[in-house]
C-alpha atoms as a PDB file:
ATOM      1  CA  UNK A   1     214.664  -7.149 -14.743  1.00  0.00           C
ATOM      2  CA  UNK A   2     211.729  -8.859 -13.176  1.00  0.00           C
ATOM      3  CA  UNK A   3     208.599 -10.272 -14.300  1.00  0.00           C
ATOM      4  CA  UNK A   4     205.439  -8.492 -13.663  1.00  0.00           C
ATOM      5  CA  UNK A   5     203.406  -9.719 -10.597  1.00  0.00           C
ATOM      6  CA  UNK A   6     200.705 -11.319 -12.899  1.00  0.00           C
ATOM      7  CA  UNK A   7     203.525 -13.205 -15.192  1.00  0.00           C
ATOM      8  CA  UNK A   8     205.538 -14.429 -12.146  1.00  0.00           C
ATOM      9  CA  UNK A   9     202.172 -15.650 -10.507  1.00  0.00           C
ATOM     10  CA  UNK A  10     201.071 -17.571 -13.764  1.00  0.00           C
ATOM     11  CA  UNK A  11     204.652 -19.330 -14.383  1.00  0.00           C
ATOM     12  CA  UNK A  12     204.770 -20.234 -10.633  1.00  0.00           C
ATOM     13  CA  UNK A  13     201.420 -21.971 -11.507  1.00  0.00           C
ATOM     14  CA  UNK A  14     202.913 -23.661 -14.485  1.00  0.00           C
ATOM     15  CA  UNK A  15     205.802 -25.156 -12.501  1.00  0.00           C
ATOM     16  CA  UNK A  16     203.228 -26.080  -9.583  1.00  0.00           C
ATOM     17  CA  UNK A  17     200.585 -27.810 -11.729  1.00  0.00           C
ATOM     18  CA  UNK A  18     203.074 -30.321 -12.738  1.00  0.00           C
ATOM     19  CA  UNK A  19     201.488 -33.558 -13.478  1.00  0.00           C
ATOM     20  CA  UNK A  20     204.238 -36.083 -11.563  1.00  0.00           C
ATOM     21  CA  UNK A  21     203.533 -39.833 -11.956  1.00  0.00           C
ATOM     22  CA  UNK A  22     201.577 -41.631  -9.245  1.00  0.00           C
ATOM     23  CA  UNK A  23     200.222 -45.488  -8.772  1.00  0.00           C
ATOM     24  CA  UNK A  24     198.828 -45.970  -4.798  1.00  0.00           C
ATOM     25  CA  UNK A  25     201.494 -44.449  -2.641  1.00  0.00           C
ATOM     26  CA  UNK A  26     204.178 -44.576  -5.477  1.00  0.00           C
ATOM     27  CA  UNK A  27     205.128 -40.668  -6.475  1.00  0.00           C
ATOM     28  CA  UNK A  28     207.736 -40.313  -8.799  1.00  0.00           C
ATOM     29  CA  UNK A  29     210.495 -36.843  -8.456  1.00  0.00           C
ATOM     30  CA  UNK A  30     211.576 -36.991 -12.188  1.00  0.00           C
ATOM     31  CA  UNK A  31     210.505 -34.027 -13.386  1.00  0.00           C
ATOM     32  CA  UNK A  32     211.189 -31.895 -10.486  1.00  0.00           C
ATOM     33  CA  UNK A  33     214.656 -32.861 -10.159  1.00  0.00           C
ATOM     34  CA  UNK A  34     214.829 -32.118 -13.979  1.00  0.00           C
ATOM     35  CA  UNK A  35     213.493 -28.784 -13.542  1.00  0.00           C
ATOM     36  CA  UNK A  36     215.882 -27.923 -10.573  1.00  0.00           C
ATOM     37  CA  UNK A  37     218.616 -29.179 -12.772  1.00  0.00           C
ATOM     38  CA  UNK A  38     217.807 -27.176 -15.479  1.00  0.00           C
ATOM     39  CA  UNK A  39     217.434 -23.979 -13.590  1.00  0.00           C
ATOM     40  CA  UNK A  40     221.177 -24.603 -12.123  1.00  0.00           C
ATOM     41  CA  UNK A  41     222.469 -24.538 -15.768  1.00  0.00           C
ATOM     42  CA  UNK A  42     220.172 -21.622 -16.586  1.00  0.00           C
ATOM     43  CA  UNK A  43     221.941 -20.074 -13.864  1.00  0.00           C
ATOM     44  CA  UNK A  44     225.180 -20.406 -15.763  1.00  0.00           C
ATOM     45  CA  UNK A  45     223.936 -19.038 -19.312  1.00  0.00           C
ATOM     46  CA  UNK A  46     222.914 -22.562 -20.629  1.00  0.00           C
ATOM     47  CA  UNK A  47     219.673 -22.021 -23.275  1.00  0.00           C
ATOM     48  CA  UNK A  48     219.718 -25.924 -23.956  1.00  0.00           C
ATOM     49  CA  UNK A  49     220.836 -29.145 -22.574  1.00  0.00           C
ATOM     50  CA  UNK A  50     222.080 -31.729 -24.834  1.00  0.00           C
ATOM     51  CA  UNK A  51     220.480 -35.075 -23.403  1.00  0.00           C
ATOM     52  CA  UNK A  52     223.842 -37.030 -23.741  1.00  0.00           C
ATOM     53  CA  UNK A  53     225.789 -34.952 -22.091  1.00  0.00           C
ATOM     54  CA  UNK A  54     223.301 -34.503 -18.977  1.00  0.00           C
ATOM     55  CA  UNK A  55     222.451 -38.044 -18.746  1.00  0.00           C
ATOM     56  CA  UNK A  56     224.776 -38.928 -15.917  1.00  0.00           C
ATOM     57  CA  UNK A  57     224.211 -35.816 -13.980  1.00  0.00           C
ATOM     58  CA  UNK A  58     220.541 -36.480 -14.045  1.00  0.00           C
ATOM     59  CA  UNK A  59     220.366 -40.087 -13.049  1.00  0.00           C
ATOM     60  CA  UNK A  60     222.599 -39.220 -10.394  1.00  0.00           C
ATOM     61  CA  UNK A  61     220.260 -36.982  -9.274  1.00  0.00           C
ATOM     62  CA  UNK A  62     217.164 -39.619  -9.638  1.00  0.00           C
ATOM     63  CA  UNK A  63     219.712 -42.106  -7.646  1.00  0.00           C
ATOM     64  CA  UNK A  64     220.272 -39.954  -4.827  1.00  0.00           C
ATOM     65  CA  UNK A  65     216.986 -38.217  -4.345  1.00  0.00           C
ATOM     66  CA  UNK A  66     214.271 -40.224  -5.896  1.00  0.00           C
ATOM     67  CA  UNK A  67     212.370 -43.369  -4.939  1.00  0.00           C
ATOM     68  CA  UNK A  68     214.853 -46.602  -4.547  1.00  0.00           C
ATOM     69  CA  UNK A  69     214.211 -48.402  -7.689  1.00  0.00           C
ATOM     70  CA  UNK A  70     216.346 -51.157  -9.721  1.00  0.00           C
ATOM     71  CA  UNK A  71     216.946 -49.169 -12.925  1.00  0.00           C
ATOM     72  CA  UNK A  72     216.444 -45.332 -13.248  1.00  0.00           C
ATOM     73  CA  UNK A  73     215.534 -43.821 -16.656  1.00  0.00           C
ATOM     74  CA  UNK A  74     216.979 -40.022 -16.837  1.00  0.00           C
ATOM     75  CA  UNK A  75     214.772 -39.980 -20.130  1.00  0.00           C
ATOM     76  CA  UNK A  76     211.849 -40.308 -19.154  1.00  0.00           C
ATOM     77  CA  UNK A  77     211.481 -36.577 -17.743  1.00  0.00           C
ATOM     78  CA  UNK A  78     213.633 -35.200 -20.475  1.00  0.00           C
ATOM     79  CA  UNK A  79     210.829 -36.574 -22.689  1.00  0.00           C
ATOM     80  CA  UNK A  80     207.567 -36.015 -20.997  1.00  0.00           C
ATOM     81  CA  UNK A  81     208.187 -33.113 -19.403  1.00  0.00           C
ATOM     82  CA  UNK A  82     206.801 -31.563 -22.735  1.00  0.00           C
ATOM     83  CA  UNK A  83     203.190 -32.507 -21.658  1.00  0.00           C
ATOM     84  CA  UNK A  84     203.672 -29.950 -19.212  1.00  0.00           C
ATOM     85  CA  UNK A  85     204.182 -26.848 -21.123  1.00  0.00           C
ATOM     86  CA  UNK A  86     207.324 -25.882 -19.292  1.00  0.00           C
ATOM     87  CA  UNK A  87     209.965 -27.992 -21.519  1.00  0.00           C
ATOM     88  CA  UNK A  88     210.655 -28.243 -25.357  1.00  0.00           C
ATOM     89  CA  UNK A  89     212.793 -30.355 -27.652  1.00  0.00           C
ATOM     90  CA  UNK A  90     212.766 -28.565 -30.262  1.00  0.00           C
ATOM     91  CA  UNK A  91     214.271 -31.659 -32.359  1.00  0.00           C
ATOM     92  CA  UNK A  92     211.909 -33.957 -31.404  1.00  0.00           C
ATOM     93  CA  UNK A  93     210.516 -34.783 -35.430  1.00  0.00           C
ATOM     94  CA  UNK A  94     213.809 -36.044 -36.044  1.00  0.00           C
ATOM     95  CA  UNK A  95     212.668 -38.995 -33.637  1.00  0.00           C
ATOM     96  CA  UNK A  96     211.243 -42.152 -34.288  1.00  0.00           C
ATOM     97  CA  UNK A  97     207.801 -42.601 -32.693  1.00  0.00           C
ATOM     98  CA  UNK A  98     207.518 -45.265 -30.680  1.00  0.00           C
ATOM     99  CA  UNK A  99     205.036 -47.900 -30.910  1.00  0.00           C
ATOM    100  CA  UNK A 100     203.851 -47.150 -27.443  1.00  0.00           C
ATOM    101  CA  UNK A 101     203.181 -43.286 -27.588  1.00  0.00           C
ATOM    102  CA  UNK A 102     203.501 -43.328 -23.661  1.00  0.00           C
ATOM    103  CA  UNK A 103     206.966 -44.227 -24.167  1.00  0.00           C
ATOM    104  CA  UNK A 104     210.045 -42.281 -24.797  1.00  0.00           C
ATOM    105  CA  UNK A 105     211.947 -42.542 -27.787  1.00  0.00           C
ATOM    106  CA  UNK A 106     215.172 -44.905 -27.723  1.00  0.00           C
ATOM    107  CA  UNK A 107     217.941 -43.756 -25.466  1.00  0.00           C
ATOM    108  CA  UNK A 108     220.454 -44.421 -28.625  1.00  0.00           C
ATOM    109  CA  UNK A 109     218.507 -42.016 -30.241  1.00  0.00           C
ATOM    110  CA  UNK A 110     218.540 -39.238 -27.872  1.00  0.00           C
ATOM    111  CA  UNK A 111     222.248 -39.834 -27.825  1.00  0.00           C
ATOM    112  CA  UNK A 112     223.043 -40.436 -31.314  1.00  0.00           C
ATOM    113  CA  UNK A 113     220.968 -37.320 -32.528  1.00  0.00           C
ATOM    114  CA  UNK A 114     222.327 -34.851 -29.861  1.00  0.00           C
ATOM    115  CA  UNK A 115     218.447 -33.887 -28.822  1.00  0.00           C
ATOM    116  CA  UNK A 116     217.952 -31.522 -26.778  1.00  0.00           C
ATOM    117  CA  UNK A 117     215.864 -30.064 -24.018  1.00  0.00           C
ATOM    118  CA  UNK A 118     214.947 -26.776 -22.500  1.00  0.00           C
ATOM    119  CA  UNK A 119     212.614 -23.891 -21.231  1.00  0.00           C
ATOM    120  CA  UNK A 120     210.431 -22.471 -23.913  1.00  0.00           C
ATOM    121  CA  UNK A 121     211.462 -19.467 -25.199  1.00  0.00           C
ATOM    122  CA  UNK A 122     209.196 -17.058 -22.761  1.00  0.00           C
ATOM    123  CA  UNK A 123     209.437 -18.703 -19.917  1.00  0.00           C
ATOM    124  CA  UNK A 124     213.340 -18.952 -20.651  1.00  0.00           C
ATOM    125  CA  UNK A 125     213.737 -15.176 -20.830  1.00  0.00           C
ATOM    126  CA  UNK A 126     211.400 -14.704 -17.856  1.00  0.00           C
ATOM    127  CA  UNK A 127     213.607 -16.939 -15.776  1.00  0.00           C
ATOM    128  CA  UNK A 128     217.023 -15.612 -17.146  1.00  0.00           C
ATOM    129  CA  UNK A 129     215.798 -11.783 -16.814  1.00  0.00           C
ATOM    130  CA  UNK A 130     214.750 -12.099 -13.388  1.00  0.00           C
ATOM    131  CA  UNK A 131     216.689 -14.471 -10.523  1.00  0.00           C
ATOM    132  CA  UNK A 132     214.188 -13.925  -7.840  1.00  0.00           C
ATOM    133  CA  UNK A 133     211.988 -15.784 -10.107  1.00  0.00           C
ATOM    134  CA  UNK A 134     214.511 -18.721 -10.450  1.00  0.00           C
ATOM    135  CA  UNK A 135     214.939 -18.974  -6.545  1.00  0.00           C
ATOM    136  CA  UNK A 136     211.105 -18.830  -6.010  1.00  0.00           C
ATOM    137  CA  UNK A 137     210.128 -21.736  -8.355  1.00  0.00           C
ATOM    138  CA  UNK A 138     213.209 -23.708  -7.105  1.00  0.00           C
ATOM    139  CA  UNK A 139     211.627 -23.258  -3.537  1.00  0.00           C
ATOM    140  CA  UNK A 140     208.253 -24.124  -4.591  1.00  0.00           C
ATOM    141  CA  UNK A 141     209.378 -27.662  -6.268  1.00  0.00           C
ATOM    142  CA  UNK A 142     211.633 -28.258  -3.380  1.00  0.00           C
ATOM    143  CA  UNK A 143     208.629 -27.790  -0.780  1.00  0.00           C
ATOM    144  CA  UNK A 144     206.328 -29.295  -2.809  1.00  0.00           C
ATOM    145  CA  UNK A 145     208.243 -32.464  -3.533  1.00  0.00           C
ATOM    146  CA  UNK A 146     211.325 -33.083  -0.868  1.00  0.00           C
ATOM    147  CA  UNK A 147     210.966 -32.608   2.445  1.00  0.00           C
ATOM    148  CA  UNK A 148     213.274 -29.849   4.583  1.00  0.00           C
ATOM    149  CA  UNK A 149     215.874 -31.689   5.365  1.00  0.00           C
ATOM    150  CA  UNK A 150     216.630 -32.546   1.327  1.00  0.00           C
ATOM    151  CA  UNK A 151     216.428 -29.102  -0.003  1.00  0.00           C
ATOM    152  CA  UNK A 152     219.791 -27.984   0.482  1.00  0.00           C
ATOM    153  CA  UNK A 153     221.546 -31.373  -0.431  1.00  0.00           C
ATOM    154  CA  UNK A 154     219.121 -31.509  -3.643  1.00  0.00           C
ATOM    155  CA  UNK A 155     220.128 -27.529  -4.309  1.00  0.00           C
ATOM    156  CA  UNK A 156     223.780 -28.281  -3.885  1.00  0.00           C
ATOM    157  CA  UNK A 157     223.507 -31.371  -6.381  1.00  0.00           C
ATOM    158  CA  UNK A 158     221.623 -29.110  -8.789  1.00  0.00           C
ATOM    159  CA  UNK A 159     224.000 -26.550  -8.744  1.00  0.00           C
ATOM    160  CA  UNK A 160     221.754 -23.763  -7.431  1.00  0.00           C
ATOM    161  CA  UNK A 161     222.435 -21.239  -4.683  1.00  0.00           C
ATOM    162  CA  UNK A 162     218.440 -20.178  -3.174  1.00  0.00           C
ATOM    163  CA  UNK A 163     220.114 -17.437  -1.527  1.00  0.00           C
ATOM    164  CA  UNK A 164     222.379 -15.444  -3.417  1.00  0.00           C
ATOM    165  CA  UNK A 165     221.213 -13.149  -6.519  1.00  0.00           C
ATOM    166  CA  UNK A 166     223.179 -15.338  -8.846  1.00  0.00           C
ATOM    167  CA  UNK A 167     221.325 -18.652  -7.948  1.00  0.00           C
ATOM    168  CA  UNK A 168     224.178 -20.720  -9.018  1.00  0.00           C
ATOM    169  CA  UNK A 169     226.208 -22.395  -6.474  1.00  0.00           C
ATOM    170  CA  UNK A 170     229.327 -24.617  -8.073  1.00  0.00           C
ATOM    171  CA  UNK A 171     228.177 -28.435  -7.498  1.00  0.00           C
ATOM    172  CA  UNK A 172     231.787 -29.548  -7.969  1.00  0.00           C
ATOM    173  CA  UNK A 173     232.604 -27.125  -4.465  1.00  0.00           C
ATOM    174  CA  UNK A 174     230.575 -29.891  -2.555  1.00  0.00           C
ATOM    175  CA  UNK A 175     232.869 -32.493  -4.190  1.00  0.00           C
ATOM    176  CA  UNK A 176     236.201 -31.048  -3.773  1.00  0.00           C
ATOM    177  CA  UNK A 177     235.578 -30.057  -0.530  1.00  0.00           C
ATOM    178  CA  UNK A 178     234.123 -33.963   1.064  1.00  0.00           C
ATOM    179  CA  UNK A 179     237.086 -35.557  -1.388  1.00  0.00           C
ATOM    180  CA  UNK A 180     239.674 -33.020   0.569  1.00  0.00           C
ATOM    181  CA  UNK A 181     238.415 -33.936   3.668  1.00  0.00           C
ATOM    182  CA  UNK A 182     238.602 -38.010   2.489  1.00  0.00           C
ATOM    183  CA  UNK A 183     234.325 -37.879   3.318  1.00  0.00           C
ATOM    184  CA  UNK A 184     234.593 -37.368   6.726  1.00  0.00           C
ATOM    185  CA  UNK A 185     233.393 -34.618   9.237  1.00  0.00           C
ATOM    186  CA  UNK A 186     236.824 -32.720  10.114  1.00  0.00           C
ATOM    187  CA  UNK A 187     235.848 -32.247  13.479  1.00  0.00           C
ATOM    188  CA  UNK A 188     234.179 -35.867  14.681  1.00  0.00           C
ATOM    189  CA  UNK A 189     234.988 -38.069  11.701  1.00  0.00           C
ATOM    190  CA  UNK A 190     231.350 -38.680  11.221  1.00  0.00           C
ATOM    191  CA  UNK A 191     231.108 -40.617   8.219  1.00  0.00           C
ATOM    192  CA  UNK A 192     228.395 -42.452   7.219  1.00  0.00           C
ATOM    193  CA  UNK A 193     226.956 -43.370   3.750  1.00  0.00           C
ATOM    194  CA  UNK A 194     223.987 -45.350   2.125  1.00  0.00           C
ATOM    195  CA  UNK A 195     223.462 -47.428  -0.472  1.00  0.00           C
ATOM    196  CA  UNK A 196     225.788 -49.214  -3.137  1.00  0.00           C
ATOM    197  CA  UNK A 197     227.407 -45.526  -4.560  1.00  0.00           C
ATOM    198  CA  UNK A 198     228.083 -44.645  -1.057  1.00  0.00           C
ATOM    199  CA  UNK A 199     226.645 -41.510  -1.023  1.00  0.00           C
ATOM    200  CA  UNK A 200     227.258 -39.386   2.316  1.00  0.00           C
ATOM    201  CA  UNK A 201     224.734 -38.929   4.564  1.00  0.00           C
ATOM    202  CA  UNK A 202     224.666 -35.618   6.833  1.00  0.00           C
ATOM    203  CA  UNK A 203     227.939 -34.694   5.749  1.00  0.00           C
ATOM    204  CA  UNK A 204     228.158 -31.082   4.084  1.00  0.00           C
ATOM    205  CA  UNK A 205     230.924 -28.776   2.636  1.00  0.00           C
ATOM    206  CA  UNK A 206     230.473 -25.997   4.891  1.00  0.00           C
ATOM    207  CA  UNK A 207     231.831 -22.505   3.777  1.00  0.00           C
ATOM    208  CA  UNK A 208     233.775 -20.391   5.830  1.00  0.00           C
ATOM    209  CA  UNK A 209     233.012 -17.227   4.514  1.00  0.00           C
ATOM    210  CA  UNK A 210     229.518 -17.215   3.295  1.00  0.00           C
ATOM    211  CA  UNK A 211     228.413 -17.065   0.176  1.00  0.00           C
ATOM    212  CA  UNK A 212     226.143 -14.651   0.820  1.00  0.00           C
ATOM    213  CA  UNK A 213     229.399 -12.502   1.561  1.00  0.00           C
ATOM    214  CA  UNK A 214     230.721 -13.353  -1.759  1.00  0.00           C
ATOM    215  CA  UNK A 215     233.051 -16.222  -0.029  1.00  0.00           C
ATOM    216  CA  UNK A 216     234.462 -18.025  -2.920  1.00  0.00           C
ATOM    217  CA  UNK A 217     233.675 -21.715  -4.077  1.00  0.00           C
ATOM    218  CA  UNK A 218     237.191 -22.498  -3.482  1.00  0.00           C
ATOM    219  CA  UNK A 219     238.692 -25.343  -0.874  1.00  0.00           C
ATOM    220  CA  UNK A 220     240.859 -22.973   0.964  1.00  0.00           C
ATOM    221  CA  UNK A 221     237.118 -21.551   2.162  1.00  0.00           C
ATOM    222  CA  UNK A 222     235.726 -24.790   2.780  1.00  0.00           C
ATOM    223  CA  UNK A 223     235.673 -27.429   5.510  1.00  0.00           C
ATOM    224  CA  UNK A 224     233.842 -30.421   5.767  1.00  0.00           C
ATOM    225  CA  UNK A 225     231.594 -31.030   8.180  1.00  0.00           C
ATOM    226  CA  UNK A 226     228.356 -33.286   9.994  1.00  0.00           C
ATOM    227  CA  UNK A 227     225.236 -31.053   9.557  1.00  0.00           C
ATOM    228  CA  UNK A 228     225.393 -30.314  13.084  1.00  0.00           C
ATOM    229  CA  UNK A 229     229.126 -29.124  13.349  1.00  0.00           C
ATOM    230  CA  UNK A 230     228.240 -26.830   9.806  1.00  0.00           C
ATOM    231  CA  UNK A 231     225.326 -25.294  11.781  1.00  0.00           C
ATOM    232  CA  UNK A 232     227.525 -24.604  15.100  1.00  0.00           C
ATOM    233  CA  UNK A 233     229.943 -23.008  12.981  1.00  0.00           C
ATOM    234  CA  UNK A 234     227.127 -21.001  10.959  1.00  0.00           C
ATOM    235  CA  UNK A 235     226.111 -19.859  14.223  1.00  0.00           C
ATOM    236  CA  UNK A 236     229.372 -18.504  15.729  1.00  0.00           C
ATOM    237  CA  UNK A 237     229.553 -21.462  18.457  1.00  0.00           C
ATOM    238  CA  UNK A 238     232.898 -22.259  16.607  1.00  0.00           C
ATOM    239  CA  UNK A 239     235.943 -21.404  14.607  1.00  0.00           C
ATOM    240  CA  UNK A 240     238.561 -22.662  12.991  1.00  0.00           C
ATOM    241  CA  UNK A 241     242.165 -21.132  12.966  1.00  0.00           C
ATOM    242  CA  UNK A 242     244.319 -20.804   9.087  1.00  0.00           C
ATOM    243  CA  UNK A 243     246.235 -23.861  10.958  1.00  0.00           C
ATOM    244  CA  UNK A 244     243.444 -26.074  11.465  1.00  0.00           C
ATOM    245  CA  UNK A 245     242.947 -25.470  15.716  1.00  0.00           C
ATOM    246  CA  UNK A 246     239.769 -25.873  16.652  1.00  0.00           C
ATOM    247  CA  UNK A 247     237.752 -22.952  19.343  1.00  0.00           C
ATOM    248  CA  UNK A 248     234.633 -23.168  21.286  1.00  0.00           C
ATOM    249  CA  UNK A 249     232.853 -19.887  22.093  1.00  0.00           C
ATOM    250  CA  UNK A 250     232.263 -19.286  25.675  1.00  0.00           C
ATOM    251  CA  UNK A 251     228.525 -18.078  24.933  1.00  0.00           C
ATOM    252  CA  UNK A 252     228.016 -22.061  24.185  1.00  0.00           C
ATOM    253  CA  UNK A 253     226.237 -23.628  27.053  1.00  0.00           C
ATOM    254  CA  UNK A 254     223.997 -26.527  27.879  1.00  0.00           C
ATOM    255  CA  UNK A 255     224.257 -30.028  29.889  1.00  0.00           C
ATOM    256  CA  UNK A 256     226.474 -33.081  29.908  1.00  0.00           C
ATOM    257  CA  UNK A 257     227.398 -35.177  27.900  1.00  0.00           C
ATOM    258  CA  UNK A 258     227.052 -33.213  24.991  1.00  0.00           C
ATOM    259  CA  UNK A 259     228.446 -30.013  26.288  1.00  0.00           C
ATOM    260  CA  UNK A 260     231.660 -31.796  27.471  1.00  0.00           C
ATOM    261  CA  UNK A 261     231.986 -33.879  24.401  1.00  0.00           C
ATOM    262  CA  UNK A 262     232.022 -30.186  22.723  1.00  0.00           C
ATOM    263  CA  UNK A 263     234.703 -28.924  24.824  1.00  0.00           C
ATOM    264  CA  UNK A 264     236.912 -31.571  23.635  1.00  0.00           C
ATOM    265  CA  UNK A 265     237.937 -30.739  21.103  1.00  0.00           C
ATOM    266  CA  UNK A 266     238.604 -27.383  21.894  1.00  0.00           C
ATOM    267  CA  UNK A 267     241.361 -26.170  21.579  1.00  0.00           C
ATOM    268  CA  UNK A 268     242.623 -28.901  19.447  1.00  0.00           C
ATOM    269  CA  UNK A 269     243.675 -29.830  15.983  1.00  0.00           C
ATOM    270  CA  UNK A 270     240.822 -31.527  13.578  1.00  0.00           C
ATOM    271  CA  UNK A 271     241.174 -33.961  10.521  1.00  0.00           C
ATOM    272  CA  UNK A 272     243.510 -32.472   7.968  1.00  0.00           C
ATOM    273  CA  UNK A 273     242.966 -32.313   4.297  1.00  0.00           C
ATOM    274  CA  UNK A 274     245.284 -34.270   2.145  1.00  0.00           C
ATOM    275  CA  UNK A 275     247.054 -31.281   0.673  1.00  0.00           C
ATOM    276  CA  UNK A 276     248.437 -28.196   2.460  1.00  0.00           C
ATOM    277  CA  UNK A 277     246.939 -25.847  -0.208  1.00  0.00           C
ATOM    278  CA  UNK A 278     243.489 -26.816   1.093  1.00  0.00           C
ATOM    279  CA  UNK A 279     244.289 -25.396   4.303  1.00  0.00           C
ATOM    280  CA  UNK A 280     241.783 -22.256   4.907  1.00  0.00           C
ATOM    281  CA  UNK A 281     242.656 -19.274   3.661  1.00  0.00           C
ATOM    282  CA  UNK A 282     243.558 -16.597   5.794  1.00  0.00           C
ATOM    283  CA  UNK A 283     241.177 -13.905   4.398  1.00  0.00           C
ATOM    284  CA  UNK A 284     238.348 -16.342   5.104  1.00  0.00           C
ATOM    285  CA  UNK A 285     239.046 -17.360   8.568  1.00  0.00           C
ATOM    286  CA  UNK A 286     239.910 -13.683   9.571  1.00  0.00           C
ATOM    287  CA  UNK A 287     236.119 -12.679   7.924  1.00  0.00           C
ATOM    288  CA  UNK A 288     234.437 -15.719  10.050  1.00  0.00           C
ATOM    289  CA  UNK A 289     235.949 -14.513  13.481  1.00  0.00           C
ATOM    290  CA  UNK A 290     234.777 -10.986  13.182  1.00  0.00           C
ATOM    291  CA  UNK A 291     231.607 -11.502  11.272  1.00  0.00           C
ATOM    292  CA  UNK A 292     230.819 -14.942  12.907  1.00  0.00           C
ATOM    293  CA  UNK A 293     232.219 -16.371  15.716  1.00  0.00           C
ATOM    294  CA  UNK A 294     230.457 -15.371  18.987  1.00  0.00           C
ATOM    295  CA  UNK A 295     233.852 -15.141  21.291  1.00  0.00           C
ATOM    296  CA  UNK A 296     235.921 -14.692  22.911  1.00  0.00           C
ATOM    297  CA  UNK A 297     236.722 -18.228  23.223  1.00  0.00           C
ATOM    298  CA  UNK A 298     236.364 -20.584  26.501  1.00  0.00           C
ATOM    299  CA  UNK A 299     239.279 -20.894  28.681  1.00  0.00           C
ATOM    300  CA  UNK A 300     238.975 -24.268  28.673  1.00  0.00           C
ATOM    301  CA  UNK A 301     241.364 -27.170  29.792  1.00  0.00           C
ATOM    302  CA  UNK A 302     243.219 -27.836  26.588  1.00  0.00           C
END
């Protein structure tokens, strides 16, 4: 069921009127990264989120796509995202005030006392009842506070699909599918990282059969890959056999180096996974060559 035009235009002006810290040219993602969180888990039937149990998840969220900073506090949003009439704790007179009312409680507190967070009740039944909702606020924080080339890392991270009518895409696919792979692009080994957790940079789980085609969030349909290989293979410029043999569509064209450097590797085998049973499936592959892949293949020297 959706939301009438009016409600869906007032609660996407609730969730853009957020007020997100600033001092000078400092601009802090907290709360949007909360909200985009919280929308993933909605996504999966989840009515509350017990701080303790989504501290990690969050920080790692405010470590990879926030502002560098020394110490992150995942609290912080869980707490004052209240002030914006899109988040309750609806245990929060059990807390201890702190002396500082700009503060947040004590994090032993919010762990100790299982406190949790969530969408008031309206806006939670508004966003349950109505998924095009979901995806259209997840847009607007993602435009309004990441640019482009974030969004889908940040939506993969929060668990949330902005294509599909489920809007919940499986965050742990992303995982299985670089740890398979040993972090590394499967075609070009491109495999660089940042910062002290390593986190990849440009390297996505592609799938083979699309989502959108109800391709499953399962290894045997993933592969992966540097942005630019993912978006060649998107694009039917490539395919990959159930044995792992790389082919490069004929319709690909364009100048030297890069066109030779492409024609490579046709034709050839790319990086393994470290199990057999993360091979691609043959379903998958089959669905990619007829739906996907603009062949018939070069005849190039192999």
């Amino acid at each position: 069921m959706q939301a009438s035009s009016s409600r869906r235009e007032r609660l996407q002006s609730q969730f853009e009127e957020l007020t997100v810290w600033k001092q000078g040219e400092q601009r802090a993602s907290n709360k949007p990264l909360l909200i985009l969180y919280a929308l993933g888990r909605l996504a999966q039937g989840d009515r509350w989120l017990t701080y303790s149990n989504i501290e990690e998840d969050l920080r790692n969220l405010l470590v990879e796509f926030g502002p560098p900073r020394k110490r992150h506090h995942p609290e912080y949003p869980f707490w004052h995202l209240r002030t914006d009439g899109v988040w309750v704790i609806p245990e929060s007179d059990r807390l201890d005030a702190p002396e500082n009312t700009s503060d947040p409680p004590r994090i032993t507190e919010l762990r100790e006392k299982n406190i949790r967070g969530g969408f008031p009740e309206d806006i939670y039944e508004s966003l349950r009842e109505d998924p095009g909702l979901r995806r259209s606020i997840a847009r607007l924080l993602l435009s309004s506070h990441f640019p482009s080339s974030l969004h889908e890392d940040i939506a993969v991270a929060a668990g949330l699909d902005l294509e599909s009518a489920s809007t919940y895409r499986d965050p742990d696919f992303r995982l299985q599918v670089l740890q398979a792979y040993q972090y590394q692009c499967a075609i070009c080994g491109f495999d660089l990282r940042i910062g002290a957790t390593g986190t990849p940079i440009g390297l996505e789980a592609a799938h083979i059969k699309w989502k959108q085609a109800q391709g499953p969030d399962d290894v045997s349909n993933g592969l992966a890959l540097c942005a630019l290989h993912h978006k060649m293979l998107d694009k039917g410029a490539l395919h990959v056999t159930e044995d792992l043999y790389l082919l490069v569509s004929e319709a690909v064209h364009g100048s030297d180096p890069h066109l030779s450097r492409l024609r490579d590797h046709h034709g050839k085998r790319i990086h393994t996974p470290q199990r057999t049973t993360y091979y691609p499936d043959g379903e998958v592959v089959t669905w990619h060559v007829e739906e996907v892949f603009r062949g018939p293949a070069g005849a190039y020297q192999m």
